[in-house]
C-alpha atoms as a PDB file:
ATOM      1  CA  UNK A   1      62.077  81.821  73.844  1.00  0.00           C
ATOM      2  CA  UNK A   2      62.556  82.588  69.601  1.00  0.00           C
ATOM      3  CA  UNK A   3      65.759  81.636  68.284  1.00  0.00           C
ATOM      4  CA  UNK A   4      66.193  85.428  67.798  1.00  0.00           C
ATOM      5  CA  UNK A   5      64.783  86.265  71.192  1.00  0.00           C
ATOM      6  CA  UNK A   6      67.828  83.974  72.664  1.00  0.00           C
ATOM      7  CA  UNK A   7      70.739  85.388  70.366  1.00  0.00           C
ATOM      8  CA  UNK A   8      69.379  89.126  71.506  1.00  0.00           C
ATOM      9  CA  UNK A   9      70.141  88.239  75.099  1.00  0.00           C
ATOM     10  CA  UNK A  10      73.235  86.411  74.673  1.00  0.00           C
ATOM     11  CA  UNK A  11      74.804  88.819  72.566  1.00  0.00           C
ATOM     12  CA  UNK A  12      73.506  91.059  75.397  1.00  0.00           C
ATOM     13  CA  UNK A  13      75.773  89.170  77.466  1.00  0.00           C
ATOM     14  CA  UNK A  14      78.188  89.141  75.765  1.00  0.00           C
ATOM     15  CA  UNK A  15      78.451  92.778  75.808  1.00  0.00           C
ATOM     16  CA  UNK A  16      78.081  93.273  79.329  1.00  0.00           C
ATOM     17  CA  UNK A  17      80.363  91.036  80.355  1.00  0.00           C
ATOM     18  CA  UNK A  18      83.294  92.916  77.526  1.00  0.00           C
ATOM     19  CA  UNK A  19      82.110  96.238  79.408  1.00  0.00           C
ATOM     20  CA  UNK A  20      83.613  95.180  82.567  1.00  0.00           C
ATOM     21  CA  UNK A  21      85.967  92.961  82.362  1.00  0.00           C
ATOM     22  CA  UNK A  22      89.067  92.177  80.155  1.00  0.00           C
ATOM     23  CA  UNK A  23      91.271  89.729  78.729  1.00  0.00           C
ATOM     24  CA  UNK A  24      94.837  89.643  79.450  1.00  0.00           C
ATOM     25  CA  UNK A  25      96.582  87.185  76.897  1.00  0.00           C
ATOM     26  CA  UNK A  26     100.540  86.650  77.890  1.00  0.00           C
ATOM     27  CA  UNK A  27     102.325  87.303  74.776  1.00  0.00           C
ATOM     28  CA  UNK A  28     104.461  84.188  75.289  1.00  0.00           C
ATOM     29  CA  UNK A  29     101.326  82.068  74.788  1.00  0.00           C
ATOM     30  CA  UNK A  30     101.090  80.828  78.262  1.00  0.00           C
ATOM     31  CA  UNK A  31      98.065  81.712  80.028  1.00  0.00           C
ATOM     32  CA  UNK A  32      95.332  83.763  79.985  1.00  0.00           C
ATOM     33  CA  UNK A  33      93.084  85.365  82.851  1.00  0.00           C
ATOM     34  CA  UNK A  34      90.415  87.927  82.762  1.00  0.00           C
ATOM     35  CA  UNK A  35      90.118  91.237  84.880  1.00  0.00           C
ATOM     36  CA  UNK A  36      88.107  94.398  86.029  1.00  0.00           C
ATOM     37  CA  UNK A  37      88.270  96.630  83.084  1.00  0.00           C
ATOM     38  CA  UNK A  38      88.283  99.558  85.708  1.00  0.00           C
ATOM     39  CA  UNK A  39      91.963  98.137  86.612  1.00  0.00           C
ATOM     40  CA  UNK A  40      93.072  99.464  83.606  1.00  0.00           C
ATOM     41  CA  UNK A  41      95.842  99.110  80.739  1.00  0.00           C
ATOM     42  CA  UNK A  42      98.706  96.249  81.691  1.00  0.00           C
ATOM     43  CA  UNK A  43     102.291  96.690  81.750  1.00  0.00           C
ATOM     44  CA  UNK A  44     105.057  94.457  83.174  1.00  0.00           C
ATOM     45  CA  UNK A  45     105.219  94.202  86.781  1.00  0.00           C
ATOM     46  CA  UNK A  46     107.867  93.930  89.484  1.00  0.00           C
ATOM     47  CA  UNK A  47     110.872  91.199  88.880  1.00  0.00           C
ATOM     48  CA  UNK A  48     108.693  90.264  85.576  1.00  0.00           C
ATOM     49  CA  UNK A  49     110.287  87.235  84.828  1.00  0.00           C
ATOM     50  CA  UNK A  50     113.105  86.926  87.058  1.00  0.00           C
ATOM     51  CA  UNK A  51     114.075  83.967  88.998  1.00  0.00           C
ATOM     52  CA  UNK A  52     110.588  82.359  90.244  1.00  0.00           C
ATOM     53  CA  UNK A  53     108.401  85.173  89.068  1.00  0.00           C
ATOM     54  CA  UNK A  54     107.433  83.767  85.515  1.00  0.00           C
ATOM     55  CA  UNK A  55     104.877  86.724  85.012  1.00  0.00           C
ATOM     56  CA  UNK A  56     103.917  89.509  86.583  1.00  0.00           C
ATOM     57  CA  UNK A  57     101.488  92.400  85.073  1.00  0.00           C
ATOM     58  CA  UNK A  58     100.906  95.743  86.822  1.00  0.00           C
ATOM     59  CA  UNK A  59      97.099  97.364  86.319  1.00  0.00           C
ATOM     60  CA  UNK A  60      97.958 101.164  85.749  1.00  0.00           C
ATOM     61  CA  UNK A  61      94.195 101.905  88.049  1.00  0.00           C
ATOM     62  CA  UNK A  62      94.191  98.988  90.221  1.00  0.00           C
ATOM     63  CA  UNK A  63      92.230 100.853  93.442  1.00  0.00           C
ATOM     64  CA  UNK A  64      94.861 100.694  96.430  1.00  0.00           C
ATOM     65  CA  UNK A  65      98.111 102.693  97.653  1.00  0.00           C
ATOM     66  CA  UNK A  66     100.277 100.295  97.299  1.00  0.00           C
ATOM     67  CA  UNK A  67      98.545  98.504  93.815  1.00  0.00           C
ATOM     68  CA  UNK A  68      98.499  94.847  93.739  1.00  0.00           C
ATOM     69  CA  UNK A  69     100.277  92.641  90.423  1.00  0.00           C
ATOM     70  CA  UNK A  70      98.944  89.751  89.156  1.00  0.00           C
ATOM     71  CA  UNK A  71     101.679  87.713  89.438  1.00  0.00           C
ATOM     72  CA  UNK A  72     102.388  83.998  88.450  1.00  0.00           C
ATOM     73  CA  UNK A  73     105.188  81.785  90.123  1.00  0.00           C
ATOM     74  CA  UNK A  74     106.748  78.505  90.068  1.00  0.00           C
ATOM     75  CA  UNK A  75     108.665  76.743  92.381  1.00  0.00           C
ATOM     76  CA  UNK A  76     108.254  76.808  96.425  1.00  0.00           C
ATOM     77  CA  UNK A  77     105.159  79.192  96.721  1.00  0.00           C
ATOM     78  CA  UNK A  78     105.883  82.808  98.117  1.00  0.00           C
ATOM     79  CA  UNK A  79     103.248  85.915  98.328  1.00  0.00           C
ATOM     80  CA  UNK A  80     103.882  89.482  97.477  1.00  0.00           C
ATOM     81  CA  UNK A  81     104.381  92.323  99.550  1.00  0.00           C
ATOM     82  CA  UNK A  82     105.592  90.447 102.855  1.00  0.00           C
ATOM     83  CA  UNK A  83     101.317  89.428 103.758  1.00  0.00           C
ATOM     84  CA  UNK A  84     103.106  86.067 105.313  1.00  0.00           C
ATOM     85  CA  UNK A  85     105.805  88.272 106.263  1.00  0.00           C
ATOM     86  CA  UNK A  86     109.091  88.888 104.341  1.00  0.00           C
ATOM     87  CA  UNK A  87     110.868  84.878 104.634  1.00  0.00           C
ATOM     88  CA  UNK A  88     107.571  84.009 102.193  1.00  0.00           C
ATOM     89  CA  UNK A  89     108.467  86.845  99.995  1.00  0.00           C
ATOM     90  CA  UNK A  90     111.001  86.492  96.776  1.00  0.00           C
ATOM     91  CA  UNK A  91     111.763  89.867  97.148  1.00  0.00           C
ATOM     92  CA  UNK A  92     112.353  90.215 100.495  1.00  0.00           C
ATOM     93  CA  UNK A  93     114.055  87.209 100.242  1.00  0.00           C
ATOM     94  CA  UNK A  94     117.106  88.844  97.605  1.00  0.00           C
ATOM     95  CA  UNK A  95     118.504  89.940 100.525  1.00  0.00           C
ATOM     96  CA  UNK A  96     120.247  86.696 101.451  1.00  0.00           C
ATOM     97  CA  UNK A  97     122.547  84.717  98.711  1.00  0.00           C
ATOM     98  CA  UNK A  98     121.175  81.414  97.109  1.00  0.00           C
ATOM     99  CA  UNK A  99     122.561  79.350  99.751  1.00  0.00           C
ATOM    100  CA  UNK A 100     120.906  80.805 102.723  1.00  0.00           C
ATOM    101  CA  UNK A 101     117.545  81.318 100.437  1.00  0.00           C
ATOM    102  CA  UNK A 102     117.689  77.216  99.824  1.00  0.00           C
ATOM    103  CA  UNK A 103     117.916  76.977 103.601  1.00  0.00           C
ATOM    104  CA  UNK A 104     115.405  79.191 104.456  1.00  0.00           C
ATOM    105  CA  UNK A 105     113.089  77.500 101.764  1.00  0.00           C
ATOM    106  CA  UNK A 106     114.008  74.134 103.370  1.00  0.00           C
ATOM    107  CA  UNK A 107     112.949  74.747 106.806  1.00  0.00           C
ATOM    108  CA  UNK A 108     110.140  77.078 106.051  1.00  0.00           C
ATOM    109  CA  UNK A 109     106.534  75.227 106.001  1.00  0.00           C
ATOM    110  CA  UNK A 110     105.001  75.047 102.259  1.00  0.00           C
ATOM    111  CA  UNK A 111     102.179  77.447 101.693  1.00  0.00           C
ATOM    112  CA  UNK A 112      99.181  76.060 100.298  1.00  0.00           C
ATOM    113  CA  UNK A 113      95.361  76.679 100.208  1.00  0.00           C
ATOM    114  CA  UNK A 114      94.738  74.798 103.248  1.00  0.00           C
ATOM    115  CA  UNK A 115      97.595  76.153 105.809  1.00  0.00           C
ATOM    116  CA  UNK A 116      97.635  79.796 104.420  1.00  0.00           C
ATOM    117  CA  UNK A 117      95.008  81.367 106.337  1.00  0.00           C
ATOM    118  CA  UNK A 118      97.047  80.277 109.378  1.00  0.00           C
ATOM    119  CA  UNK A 119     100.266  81.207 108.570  1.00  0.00           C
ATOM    120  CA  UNK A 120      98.878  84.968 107.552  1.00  0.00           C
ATOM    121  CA  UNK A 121      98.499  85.199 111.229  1.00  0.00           C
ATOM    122  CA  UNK A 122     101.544  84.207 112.904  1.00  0.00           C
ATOM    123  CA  UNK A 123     103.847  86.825 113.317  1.00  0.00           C
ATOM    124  CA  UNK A 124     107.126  84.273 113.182  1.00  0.00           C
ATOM    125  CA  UNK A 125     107.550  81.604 111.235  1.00  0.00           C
ATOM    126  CA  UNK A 126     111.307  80.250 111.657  1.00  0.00           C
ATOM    127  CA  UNK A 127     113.495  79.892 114.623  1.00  0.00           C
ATOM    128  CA  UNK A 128     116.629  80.918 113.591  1.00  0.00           C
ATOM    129  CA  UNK A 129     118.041  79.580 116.436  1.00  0.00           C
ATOM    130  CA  UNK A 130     117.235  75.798 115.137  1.00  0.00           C
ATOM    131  CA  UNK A 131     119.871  73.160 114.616  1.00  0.00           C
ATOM    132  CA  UNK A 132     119.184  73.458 111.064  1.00  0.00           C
ATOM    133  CA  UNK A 133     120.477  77.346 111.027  1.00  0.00           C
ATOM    134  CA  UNK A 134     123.629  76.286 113.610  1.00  0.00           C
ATOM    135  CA  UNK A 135     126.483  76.609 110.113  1.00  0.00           C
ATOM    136  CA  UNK A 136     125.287  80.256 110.003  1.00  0.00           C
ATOM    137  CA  UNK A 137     126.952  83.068 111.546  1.00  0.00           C
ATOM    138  CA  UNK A 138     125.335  85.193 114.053  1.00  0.00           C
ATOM    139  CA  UNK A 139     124.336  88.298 111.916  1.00  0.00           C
ATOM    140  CA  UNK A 140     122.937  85.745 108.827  1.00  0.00           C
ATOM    141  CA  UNK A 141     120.897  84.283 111.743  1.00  0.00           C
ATOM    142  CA  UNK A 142     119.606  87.535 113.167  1.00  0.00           C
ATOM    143  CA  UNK A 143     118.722  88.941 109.765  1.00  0.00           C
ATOM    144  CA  UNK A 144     116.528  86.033 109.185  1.00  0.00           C
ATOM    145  CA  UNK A 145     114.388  86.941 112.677  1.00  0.00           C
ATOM    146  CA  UNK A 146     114.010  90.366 110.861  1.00  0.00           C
ATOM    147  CA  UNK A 147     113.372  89.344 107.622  1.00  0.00           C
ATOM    148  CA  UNK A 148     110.623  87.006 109.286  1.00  0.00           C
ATOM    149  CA  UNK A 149     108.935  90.115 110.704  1.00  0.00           C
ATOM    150  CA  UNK A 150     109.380  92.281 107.951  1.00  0.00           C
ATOM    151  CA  UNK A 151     106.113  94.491 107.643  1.00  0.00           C
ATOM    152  CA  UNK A 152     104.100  92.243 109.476  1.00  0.00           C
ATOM    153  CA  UNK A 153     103.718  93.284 113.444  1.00  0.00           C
ATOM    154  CA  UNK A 154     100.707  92.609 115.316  1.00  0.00           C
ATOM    155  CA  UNK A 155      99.019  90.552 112.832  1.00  0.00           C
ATOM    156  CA  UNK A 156      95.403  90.308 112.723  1.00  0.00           C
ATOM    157  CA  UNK A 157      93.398  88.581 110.142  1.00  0.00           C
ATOM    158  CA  UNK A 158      90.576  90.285 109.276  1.00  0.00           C
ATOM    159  CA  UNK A 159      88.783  87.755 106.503  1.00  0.00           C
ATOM    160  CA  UNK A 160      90.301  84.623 104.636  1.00  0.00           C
ATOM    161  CA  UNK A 161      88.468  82.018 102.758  1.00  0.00           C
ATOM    162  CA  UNK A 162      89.185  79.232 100.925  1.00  0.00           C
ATOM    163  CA  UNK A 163      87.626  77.633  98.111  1.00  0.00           C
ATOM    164  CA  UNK A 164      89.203  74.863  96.806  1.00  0.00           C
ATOM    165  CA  UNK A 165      92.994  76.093  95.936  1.00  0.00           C
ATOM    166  CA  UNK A 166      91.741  79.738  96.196  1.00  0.00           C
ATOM    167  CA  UNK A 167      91.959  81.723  98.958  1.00  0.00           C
ATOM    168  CA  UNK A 168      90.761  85.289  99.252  1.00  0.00           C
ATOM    169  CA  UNK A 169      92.018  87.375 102.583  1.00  0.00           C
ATOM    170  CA  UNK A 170      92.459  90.768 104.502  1.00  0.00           C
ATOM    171  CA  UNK A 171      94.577  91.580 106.844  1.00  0.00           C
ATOM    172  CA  UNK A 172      95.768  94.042 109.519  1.00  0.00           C
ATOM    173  CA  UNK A 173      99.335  94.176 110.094  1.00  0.00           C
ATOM    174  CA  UNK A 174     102.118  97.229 111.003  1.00  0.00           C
ATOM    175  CA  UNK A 175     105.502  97.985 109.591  1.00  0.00           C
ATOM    176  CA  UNK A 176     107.380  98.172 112.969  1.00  0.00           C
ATOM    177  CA  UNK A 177     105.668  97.777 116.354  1.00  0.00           C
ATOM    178  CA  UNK A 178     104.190 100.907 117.081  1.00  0.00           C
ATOM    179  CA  UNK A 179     103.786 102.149 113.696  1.00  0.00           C
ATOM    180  CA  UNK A 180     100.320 102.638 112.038  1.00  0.00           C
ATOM    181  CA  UNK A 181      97.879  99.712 110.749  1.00  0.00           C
ATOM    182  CA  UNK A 182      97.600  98.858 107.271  1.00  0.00           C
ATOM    183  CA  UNK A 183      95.361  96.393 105.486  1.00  0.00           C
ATOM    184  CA  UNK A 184      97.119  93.927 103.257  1.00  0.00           C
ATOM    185  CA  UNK A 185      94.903  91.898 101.145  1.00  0.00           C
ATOM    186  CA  UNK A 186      93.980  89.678  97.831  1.00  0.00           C
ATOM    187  CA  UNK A 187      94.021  86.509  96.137  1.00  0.00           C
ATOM    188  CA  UNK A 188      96.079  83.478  95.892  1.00  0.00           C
ATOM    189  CA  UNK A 189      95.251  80.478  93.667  1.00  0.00           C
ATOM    190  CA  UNK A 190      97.440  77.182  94.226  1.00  0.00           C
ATOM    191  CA  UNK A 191      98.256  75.997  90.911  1.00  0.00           C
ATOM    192  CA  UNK A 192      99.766  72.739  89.247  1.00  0.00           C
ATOM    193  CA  UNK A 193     103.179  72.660  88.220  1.00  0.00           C
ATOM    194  CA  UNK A 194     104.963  73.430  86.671  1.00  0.00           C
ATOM    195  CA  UNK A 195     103.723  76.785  88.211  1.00  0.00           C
ATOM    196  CA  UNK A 196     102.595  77.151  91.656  1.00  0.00           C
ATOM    197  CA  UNK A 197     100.835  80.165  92.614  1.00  0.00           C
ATOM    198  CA  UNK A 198      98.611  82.736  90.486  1.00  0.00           C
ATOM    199  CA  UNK A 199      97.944  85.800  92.730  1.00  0.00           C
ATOM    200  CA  UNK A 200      97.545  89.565  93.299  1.00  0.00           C
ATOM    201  CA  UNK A 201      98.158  91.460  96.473  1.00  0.00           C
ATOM    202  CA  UNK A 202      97.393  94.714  97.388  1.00  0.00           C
ATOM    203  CA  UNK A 203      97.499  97.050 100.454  1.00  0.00           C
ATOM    204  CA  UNK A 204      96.686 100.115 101.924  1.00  0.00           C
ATOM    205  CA  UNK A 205      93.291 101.445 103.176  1.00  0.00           C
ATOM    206  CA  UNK A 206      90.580  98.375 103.816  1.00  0.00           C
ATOM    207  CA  UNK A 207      89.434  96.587 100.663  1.00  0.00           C
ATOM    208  CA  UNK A 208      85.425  96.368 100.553  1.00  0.00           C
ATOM    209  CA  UNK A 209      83.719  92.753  99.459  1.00  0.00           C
ATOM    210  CA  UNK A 210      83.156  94.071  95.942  1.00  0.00           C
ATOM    211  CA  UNK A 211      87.250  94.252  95.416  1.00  0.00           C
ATOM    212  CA  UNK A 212      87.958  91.425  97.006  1.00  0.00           C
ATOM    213  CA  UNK A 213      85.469  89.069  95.307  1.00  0.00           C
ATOM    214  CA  UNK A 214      86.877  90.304  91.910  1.00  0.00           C
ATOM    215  CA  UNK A 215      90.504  89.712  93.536  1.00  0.00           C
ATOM    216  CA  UNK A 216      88.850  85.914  94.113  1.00  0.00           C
ATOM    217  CA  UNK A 217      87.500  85.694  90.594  1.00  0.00           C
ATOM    218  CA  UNK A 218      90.636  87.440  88.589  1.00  0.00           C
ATOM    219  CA  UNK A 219      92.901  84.497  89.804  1.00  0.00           C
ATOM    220  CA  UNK A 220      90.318  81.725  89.515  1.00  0.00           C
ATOM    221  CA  UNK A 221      90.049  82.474  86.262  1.00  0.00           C
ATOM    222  CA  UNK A 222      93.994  81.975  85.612  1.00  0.00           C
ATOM    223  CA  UNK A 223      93.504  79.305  82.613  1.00  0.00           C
ATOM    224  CA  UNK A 224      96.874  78.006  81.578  1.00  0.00           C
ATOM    225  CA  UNK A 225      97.609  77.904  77.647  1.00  0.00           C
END
């Protein structure tokens, strides 16, 4: 191959590779990642910023009903929109002061990429009836068992895979018992401090490979600054 014949195909490359995908720069100089250009513009996302959520950036077309954030947190690792139910989720969690969130954190088992497929399928994951709840009144206690099952009845894991500290999963789960299955799905990349997860989660109708491969590539490509 020329010299020219080999700068022809790279800038080929090049090309290709800037006609489907972007970059996504944080304007605080802290990371960068790449992404489908057919997610669209960014904007910030839900909690951007606020207590464990360092980052989180919405895609105006990400392709689901309820459209997943790429979102970057520190601290003891929780996923979005309840997929290990709602005691992983910092959200969810608001519900509860600081002093029953440290409990909850202290009892719950840390995610990471090697016990998360597992604990996408259990529908509990804390006894609230445990010693370690026993200061608590009765109605803190029963809100945890609800907050515990928060969107995820009848869980059934469709797909989850793990390559090194990313794992990319789908699965089924209902809001109530009863009510109709959704798919929740994505990405989750277990990251050095002094962060701790990179991710986006999605749900709605079932995600095809094609999405969730680029779910699996956006967040392995989380480089930090």
């Amino acid at each position: 191959m020329t010299g020219r014949t080999f700068a022809t195909c790279a800038i080929a490359i090049v090309l290709l590779q800037s006609a489907t995908t972007r970059l996504y720069r944080d304007q605080a100089g802290r990371f960068w990642f790449s992404y489908p250009s057919s997610f669209g513009i960014t904007s910030p996302g839900t909690n951007d910023g606020f207590q464990d959520r360092i980052a989180a950036i919405r895609f105006s077309d990400f392709p689901a009903r309820f459209k997943g954030e790429a979102v970057l947190t520190r601290g003891f690792p929780l996923v979005d929109l309840q997929a290990v139910g709602g005691l992983y989720d910092g959200i969810a969690l608001e519900i509860f002061p600081e002093s029953v969130r440290t409990l909850v954190r202290a009892q719950l088992p840390r995610l990471t990429a090697a016990n998360l497929c597992e604990a996408l399928q259990q529908t509990r994951h804390l006894d609230p009836a445990s010693p370690a709840f026993a200061a608590l009144t009765a109605q803190q206690r029963e809100s945890i068992a609800q907050v515990d099952v928060m969107r995820n009845a009848a869980p059934r894991l469709v797909d989850c895979r793990t390559n090194g500290n990313v794992v990319v999963f789908d699965k089924q789960r209902s809001f109530r018992p009863g009510d109709p299955v959704q798919h929740v799905y994505g990405a989750v990349r277990f990251v050095d401090p002094p962060f701790s997860t990179f991710q986006v989660i999605a749900a709605g109708d079932p995600p095809d490979q094609a999405l969730l491969t680029a779910l699996g590539h956006l967040v392995a490509s989380f480089t930090p600054s």
